[in-house]
PDB file of N, CA and C in Angstrom:
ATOM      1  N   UNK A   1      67.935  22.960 -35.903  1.00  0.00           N
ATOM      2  CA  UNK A   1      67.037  23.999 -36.380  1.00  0.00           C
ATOM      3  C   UNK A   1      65.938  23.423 -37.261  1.00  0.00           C
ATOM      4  N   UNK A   2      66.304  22.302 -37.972  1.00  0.00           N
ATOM      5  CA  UNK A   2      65.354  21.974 -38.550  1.00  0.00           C
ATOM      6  C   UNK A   2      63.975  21.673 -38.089  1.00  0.00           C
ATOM      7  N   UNK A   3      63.676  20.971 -36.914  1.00  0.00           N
ATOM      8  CA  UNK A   3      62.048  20.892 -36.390  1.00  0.00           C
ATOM      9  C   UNK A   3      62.130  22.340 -36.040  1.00  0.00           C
ATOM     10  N   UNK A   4      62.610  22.895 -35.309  1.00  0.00           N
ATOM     11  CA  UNK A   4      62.097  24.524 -35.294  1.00  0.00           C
ATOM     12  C   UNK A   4      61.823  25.431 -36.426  1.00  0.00           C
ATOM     13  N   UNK A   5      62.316  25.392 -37.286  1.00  0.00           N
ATOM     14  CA  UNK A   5      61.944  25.910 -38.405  1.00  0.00           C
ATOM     15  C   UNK A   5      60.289  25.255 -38.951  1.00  0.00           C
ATOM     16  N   UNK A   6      60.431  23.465 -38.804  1.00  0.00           N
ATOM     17  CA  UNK A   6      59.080  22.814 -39.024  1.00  0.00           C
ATOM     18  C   UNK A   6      58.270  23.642 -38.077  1.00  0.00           C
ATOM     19  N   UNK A   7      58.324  23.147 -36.680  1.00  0.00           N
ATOM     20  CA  UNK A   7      57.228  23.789 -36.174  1.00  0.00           C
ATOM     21  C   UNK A   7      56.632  25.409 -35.952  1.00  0.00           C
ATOM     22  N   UNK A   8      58.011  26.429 -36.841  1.00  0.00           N
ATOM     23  CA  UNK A   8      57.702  27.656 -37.032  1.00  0.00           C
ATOM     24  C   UNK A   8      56.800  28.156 -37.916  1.00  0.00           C
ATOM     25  N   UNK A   9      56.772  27.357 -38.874  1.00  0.00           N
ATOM     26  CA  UNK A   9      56.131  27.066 -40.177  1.00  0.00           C
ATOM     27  C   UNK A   9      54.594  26.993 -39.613  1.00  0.00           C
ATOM     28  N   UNK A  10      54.475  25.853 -38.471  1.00  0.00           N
ATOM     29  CA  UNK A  10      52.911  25.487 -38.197  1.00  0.00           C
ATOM     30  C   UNK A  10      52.609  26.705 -37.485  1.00  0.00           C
ATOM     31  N   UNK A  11      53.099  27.195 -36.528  1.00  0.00           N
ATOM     32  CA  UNK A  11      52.774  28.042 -35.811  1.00  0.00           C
ATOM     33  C   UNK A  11      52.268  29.124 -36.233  1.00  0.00           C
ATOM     34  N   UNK A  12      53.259  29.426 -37.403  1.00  0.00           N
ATOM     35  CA  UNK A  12      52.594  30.899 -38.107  1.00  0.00           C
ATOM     36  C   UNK A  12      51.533  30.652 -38.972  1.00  0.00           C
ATOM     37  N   UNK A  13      51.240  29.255 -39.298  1.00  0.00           N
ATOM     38  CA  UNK A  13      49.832  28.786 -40.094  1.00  0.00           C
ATOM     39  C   UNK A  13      48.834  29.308 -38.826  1.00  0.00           C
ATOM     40  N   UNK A  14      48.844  28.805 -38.142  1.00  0.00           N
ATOM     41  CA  UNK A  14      47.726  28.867 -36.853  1.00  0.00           C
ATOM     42  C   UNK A  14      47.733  29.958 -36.655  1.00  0.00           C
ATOM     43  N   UNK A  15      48.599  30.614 -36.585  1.00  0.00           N
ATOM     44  CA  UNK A  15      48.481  32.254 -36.335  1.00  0.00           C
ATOM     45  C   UNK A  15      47.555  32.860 -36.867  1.00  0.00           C
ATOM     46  N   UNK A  16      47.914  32.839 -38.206  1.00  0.00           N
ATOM     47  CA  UNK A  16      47.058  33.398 -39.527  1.00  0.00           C
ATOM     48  C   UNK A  16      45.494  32.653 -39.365  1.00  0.00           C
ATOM     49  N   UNK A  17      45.488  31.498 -39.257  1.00  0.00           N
ATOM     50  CA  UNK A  17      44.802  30.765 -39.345  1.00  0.00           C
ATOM     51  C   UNK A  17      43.486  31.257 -37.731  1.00  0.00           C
ATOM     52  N   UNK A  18      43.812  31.717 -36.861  1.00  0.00           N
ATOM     53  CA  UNK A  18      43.534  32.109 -35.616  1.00  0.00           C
ATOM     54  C   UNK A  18      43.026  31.119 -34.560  1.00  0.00           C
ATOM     55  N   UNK A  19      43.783  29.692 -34.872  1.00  0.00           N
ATOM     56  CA  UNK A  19      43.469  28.732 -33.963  1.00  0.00           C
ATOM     57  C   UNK A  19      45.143  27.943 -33.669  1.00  0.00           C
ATOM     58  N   UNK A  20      45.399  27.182 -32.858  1.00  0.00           N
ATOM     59  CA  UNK A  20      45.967  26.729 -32.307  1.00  0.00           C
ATOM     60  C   UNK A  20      47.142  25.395 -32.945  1.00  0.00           C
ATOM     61  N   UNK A  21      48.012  25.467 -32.916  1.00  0.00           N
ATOM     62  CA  UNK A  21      48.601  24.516 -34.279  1.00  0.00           C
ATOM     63  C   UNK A  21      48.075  23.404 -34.114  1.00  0.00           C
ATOM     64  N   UNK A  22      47.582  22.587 -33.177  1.00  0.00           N
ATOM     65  CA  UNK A  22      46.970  20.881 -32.964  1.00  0.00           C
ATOM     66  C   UNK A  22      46.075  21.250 -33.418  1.00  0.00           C
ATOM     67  N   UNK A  23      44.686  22.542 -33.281  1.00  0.00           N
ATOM     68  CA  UNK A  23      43.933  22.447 -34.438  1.00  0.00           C
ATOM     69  C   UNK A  23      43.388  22.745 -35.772  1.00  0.00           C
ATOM     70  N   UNK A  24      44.771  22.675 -36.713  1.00  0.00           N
ATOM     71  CA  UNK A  24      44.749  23.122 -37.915  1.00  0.00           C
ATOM     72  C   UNK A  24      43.728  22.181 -38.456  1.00  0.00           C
ATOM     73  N   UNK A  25      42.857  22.674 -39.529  1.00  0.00           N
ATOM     74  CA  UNK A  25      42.192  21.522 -40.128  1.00  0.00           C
ATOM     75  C   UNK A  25      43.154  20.780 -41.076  1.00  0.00           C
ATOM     76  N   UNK A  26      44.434  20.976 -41.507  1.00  0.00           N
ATOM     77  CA  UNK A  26      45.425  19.709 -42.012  1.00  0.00           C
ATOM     78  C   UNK A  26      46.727  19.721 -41.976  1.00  0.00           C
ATOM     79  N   UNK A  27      47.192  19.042 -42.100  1.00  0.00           N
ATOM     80  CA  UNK A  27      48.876  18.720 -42.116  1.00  0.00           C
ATOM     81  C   UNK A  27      49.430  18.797 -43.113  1.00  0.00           C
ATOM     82  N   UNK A  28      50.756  19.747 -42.840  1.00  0.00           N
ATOM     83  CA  UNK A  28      51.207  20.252 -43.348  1.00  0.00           C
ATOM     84  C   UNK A  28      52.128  19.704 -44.417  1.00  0.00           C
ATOM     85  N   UNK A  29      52.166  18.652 -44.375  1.00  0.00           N
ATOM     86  CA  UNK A  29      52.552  17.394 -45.316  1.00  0.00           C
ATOM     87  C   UNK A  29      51.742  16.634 -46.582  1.00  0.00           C
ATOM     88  N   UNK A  30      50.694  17.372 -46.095  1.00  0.00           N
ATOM     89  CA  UNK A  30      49.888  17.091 -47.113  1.00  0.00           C
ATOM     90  C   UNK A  30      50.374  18.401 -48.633  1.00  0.00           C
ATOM     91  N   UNK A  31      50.695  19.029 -48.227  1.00  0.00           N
ATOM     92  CA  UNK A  31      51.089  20.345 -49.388  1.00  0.00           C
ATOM     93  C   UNK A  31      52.178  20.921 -49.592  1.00  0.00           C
ATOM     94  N   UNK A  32      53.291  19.863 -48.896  1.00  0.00           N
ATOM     95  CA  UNK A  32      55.082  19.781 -49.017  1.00  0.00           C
ATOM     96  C   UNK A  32      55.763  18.892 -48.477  1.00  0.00           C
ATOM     97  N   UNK A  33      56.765  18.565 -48.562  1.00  0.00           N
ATOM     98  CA  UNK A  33      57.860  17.603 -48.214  1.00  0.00           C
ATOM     99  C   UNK A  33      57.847  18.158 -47.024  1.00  0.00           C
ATOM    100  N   UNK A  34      57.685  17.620 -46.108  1.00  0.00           N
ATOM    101  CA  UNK A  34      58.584  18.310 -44.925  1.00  0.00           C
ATOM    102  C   UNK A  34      60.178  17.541 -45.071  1.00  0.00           C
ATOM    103  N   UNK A  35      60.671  16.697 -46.250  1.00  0.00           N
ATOM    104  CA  UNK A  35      62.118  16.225 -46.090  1.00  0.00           C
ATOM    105  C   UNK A  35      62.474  17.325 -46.971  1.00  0.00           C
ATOM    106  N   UNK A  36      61.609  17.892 -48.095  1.00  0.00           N
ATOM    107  CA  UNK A  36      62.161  19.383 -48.485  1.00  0.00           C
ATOM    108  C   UNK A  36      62.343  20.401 -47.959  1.00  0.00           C
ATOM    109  N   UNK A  37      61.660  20.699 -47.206  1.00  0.00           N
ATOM    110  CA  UNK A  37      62.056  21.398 -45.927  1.00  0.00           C
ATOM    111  C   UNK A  37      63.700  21.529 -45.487  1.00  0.00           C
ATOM    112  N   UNK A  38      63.506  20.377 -45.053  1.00  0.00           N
ATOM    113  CA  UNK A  38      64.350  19.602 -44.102  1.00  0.00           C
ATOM    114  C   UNK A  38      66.112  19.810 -44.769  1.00  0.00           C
ATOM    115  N   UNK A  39      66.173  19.350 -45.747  1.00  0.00           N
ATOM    116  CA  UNK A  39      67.340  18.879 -46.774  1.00  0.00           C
ATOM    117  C   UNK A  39      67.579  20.387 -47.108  1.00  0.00           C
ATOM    118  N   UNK A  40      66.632  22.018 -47.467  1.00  0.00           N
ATOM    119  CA  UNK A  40      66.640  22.835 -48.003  1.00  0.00           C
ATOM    120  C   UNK A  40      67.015  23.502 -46.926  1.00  0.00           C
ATOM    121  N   UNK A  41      67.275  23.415 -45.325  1.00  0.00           N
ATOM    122  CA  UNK A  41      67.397  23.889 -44.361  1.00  0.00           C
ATOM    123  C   UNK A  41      69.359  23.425 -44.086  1.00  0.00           C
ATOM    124  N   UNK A  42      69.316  22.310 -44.289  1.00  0.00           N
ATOM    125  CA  UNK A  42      70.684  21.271 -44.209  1.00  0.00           C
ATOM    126  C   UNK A  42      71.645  22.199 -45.229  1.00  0.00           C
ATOM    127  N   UNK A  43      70.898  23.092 -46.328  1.00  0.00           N
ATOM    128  CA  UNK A  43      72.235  22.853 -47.906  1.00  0.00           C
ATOM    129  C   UNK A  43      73.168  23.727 -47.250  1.00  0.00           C
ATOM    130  N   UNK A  44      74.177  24.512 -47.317  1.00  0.00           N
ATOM    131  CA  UNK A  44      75.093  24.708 -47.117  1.00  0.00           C
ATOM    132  C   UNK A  44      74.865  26.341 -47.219  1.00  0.00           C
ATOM    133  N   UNK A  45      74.045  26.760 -48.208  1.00  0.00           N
ATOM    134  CA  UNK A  45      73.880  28.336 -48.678  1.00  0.00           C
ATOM    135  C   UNK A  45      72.460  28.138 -48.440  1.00  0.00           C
ATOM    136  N   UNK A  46      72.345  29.301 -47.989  1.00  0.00           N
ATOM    137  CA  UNK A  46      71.040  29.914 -47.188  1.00  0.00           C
ATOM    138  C   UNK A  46      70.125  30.632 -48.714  1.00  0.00           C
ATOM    139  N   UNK A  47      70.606  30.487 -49.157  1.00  0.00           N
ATOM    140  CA  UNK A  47      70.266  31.822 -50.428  1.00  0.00           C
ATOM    141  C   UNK A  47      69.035  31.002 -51.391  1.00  0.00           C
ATOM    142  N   UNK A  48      68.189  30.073 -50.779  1.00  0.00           N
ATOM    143  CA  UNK A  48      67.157  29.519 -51.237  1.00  0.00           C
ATOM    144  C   UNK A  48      65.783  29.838 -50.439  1.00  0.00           C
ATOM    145  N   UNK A  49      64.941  29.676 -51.412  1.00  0.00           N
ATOM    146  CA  UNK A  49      63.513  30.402 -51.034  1.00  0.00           C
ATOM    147  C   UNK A  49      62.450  28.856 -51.583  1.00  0.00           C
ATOM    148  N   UNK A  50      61.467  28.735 -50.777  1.00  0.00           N
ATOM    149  CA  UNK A  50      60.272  28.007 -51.028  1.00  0.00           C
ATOM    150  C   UNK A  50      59.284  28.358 -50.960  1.00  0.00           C
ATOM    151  N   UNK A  51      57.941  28.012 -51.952  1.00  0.00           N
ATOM    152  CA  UNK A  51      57.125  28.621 -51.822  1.00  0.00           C
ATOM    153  C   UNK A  51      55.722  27.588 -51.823  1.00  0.00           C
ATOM    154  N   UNK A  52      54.744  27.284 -50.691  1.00  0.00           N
ATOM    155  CA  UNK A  52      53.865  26.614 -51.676  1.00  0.00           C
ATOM    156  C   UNK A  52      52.522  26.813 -50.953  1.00  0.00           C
ATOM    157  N   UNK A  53      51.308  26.389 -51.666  1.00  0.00           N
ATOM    158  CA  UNK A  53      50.008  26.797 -51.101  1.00  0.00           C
ATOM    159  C   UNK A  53      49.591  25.643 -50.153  1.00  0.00           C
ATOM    160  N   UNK A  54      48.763  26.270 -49.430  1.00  0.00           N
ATOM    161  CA  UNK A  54      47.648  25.568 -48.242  1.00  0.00           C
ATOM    162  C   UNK A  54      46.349  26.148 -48.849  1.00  0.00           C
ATOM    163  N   UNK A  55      45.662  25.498 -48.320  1.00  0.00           N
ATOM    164  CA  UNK A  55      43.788  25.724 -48.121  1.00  0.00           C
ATOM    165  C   UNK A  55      44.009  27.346 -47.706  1.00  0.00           C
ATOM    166  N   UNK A  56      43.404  28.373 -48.520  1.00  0.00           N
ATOM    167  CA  UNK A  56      43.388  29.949 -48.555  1.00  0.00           C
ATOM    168  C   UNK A  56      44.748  30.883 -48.413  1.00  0.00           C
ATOM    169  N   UNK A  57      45.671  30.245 -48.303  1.00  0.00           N
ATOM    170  CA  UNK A  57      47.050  31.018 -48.222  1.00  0.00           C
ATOM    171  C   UNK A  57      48.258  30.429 -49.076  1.00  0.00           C
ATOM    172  N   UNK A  58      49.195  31.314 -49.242  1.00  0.00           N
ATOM    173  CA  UNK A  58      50.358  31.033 -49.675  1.00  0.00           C
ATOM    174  C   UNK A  58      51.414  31.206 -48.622  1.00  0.00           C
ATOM    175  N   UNK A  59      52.378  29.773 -48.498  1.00  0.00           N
ATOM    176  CA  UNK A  59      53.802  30.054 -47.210  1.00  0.00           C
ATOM    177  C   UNK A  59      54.961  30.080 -48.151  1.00  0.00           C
ATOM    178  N   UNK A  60      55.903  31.311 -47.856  1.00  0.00           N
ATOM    179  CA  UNK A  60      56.672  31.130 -48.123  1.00  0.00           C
ATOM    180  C   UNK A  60      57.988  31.163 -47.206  1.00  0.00           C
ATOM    181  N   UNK A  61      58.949  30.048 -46.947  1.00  0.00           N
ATOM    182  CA  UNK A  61      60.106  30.231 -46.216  1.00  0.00           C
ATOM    183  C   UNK A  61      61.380  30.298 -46.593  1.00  0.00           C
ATOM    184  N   UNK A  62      61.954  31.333 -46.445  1.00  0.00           N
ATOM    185  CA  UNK A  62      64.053  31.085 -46.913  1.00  0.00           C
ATOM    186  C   UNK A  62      64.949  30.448 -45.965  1.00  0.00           C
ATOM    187  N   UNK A  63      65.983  30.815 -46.859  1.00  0.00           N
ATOM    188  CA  UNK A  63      66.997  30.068 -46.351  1.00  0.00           C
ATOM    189  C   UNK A  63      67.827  30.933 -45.109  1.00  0.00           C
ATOM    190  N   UNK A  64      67.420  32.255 -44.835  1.00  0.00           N
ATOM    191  CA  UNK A  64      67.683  32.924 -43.726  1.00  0.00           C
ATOM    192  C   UNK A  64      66.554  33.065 -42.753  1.00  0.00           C
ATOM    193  N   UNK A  65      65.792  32.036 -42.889  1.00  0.00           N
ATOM    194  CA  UNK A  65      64.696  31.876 -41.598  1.00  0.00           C
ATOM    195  C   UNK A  65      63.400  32.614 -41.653  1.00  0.00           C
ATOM    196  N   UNK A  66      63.220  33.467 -42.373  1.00  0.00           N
ATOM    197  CA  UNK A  66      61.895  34.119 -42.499  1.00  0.00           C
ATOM    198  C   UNK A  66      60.640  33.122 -43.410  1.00  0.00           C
ATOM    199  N   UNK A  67      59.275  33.461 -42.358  1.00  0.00           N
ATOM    200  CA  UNK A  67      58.272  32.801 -42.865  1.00  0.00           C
ATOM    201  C   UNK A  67      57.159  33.879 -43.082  1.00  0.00           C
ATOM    202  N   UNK A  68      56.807  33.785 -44.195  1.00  0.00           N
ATOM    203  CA  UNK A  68      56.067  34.641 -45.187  1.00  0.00           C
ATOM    204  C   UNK A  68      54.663  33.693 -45.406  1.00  0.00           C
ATOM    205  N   UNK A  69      53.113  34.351 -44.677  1.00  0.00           N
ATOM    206  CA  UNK A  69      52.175  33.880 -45.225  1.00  0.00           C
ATOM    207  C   UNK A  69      51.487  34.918 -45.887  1.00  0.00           C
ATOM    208  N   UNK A  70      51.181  34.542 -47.511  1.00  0.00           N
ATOM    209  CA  UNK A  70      50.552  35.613 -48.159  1.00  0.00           C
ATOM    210  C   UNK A  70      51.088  36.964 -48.028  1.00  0.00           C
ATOM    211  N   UNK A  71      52.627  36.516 -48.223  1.00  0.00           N
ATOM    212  CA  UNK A  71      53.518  37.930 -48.459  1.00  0.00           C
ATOM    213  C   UNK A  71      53.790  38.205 -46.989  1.00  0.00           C
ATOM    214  N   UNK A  72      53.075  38.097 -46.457  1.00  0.00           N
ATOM    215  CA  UNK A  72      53.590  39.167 -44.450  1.00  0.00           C
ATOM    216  C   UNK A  72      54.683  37.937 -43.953  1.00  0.00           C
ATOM    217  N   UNK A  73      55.530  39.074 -43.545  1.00  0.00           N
ATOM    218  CA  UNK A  73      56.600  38.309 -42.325  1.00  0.00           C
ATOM    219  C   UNK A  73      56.173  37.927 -41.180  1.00  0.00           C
ATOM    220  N   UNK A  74      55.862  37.074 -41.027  1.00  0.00           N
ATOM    221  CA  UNK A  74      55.317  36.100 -39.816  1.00  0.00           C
ATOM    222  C   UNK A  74      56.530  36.190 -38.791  1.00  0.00           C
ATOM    223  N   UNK A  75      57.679  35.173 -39.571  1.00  0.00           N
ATOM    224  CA  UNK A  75      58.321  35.020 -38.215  1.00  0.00           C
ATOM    225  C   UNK A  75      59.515  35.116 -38.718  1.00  0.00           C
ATOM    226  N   UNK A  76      61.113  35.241 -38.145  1.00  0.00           N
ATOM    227  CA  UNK A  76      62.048  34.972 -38.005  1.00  0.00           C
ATOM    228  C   UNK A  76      62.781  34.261 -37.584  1.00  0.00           C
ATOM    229  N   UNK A  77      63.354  33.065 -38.266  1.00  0.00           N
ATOM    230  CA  UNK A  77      64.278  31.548 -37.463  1.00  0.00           C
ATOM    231  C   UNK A  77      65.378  32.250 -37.458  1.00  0.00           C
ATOM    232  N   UNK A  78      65.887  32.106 -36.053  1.00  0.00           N
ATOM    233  CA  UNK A  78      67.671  32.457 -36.565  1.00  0.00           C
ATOM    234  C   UNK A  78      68.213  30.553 -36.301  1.00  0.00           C
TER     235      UNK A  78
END
């Protein structure tokens, strides 16, 4: 789940964003761990939340799969 969750993350950037995830103008690594991600996806209890900014938006993702840009539910990881 973990790259799916990564690439859920991009997807709903581009969404918002209204272009295509290859052409975001940056990577998404530039404004988080993707091993925080990663490790925060791995812990054992779901019951954690992240939050951090990009260029005009705020993402936020939990530990039960929902991705939040600028507050709206984008998407759902199961």
């Amino acid at each position: 789940m973990n790259e799916i969750l990564l690439e859920s993350i991009i997807e709903s950037i581009a969404e918002v964003e209204g272009v295509e995830p290859s052409d975001l103008d940056s990577q998404i690594y530039y404004y988080v761990s993707t091993d925080a991600i990663t490790n925060l996806n791995n812990h054992e209890s779901n019951s954690w939340r992240l939050q951090f900014e990009i260029p005009n938006h705020v993402v936020e993702v939990t530990g039960n799969g929902e991705i939040l840009i600028d507050g709206v539910q984008m998407e759902k990881v199961d």
